[in-house]
C-alpha atoms as a PDB file:
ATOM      1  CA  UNK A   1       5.814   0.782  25.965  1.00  0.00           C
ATOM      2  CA  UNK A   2       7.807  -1.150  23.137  1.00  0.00           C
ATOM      3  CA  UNK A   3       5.751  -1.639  19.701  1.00  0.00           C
ATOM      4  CA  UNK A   4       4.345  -4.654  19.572  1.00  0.00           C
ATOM      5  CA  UNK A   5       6.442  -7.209  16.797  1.00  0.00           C
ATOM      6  CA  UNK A   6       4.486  -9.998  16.945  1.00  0.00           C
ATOM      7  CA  UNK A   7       1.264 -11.821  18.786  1.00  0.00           C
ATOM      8  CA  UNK A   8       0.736 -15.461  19.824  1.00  0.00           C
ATOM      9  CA  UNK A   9      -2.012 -17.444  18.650  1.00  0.00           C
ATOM     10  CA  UNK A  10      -4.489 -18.889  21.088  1.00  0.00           C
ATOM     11  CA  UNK A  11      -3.359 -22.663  20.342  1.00  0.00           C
ATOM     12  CA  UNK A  12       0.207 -21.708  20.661  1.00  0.00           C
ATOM     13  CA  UNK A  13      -1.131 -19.494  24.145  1.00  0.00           C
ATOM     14  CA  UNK A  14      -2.287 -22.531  25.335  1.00  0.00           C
ATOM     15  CA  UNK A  15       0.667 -24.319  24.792  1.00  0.00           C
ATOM     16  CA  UNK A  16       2.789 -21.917  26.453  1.00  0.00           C
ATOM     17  CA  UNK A  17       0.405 -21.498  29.382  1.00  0.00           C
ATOM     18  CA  UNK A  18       0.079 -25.241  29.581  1.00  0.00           C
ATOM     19  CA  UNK A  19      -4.175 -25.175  29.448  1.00  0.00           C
ATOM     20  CA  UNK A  20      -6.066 -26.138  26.941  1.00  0.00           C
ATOM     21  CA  UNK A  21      -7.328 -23.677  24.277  1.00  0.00           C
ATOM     22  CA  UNK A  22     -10.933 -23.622  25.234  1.00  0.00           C
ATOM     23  CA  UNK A  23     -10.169 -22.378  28.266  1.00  0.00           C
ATOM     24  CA  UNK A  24      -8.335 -19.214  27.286  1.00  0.00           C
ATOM     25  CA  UNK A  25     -11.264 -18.474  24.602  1.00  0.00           C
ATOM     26  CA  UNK A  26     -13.362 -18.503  27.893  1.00  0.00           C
ATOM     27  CA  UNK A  27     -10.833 -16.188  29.758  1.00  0.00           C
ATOM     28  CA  UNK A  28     -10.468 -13.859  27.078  1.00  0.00           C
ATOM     29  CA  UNK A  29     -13.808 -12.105  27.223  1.00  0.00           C
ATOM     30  CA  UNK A  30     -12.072 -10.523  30.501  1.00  0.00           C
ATOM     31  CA  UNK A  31      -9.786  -8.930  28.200  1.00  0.00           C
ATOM     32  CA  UNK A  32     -10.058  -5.875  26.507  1.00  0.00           C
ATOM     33  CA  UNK A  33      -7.312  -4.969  23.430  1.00  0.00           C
ATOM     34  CA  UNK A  34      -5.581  -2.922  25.800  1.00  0.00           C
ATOM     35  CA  UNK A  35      -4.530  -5.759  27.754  1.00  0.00           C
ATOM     36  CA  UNK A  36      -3.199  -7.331  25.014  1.00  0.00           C
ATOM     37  CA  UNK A  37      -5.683  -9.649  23.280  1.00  0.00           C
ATOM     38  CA  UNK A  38      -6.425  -8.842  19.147  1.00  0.00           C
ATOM     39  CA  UNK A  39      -9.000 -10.679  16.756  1.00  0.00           C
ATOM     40  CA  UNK A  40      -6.789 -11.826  13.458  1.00  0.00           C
ATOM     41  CA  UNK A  41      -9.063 -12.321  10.296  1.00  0.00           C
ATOM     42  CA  UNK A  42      -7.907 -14.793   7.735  1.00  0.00           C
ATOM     43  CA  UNK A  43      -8.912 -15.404   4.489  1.00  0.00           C
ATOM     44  CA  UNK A  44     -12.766 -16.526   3.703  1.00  0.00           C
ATOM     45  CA  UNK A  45     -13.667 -14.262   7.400  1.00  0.00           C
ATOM     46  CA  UNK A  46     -11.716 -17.421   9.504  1.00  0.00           C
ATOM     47  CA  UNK A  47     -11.122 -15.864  12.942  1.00  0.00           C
ATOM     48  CA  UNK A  48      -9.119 -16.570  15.688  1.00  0.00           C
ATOM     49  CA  UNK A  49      -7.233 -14.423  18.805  1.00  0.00           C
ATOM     50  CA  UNK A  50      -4.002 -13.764  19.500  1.00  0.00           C
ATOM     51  CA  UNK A  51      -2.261 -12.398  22.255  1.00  0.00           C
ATOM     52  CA  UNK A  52       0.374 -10.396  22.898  1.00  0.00           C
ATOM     53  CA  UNK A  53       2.843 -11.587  25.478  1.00  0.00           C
ATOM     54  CA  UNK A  54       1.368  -8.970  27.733  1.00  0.00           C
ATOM     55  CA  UNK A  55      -1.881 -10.400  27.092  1.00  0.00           C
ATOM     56  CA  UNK A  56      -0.357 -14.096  27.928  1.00  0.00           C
ATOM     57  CA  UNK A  57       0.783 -12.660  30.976  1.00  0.00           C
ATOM     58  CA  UNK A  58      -2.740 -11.449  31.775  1.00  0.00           C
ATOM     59  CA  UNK A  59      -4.157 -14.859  31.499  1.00  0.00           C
ATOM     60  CA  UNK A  60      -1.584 -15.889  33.213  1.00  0.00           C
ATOM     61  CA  UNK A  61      -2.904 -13.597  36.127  1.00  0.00           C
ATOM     62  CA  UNK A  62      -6.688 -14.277  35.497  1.00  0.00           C
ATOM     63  CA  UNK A  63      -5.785 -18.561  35.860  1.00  0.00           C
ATOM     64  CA  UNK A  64      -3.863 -17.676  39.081  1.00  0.00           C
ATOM     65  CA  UNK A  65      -6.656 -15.834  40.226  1.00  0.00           C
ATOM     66  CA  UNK A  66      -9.607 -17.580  39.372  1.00  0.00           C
ATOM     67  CA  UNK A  67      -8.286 -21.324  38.526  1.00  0.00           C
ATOM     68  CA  UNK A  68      -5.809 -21.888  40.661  1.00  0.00           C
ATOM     69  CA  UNK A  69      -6.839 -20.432  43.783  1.00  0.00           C
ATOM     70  CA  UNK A  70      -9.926 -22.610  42.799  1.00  0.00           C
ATOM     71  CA  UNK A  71      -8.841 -25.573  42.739  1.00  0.00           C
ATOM     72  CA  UNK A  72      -6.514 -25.145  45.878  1.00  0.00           C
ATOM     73  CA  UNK A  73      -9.911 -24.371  47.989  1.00  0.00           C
ATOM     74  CA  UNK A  74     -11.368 -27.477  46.844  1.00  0.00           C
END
């Protein structure tokens, strides 16, 4: 496995995946930092995730397995 360079933030996640970013911070608790999802600590303890794009393409599994089949059964 390649070293991981750089991570995605969940906004810019969202962006890519074409959801909105509530969403993914609802999808995420599937995730474990193995699959590619990190917490990043700012200054004054601000939080957010980021993924890595193997954690992108895990959402991107989770919303074709749970969303989108979904919706298609409705």
């Amino acid at each position: 496995m390649a070293a991981i360079s750089h991570v995605h933030t969940i906004q810019r996640a969202a962006e890519i995946l074409g959801r909105n970013d509530e969403l993914l911070w609802d999808l995420s608790d599937q995730l474990e930092p193995e699959d590619g999802v990190i917490w990043i600590i700012d200054v004054d303890d601000r939080q957010t995730l980021a993924f890595t794009d193997a954690g992108i393409d895990a959402l991107r599994d989770i919303i074709a397995d749970q969303i989108d089949v979904a919706t298609k059964t409705e």
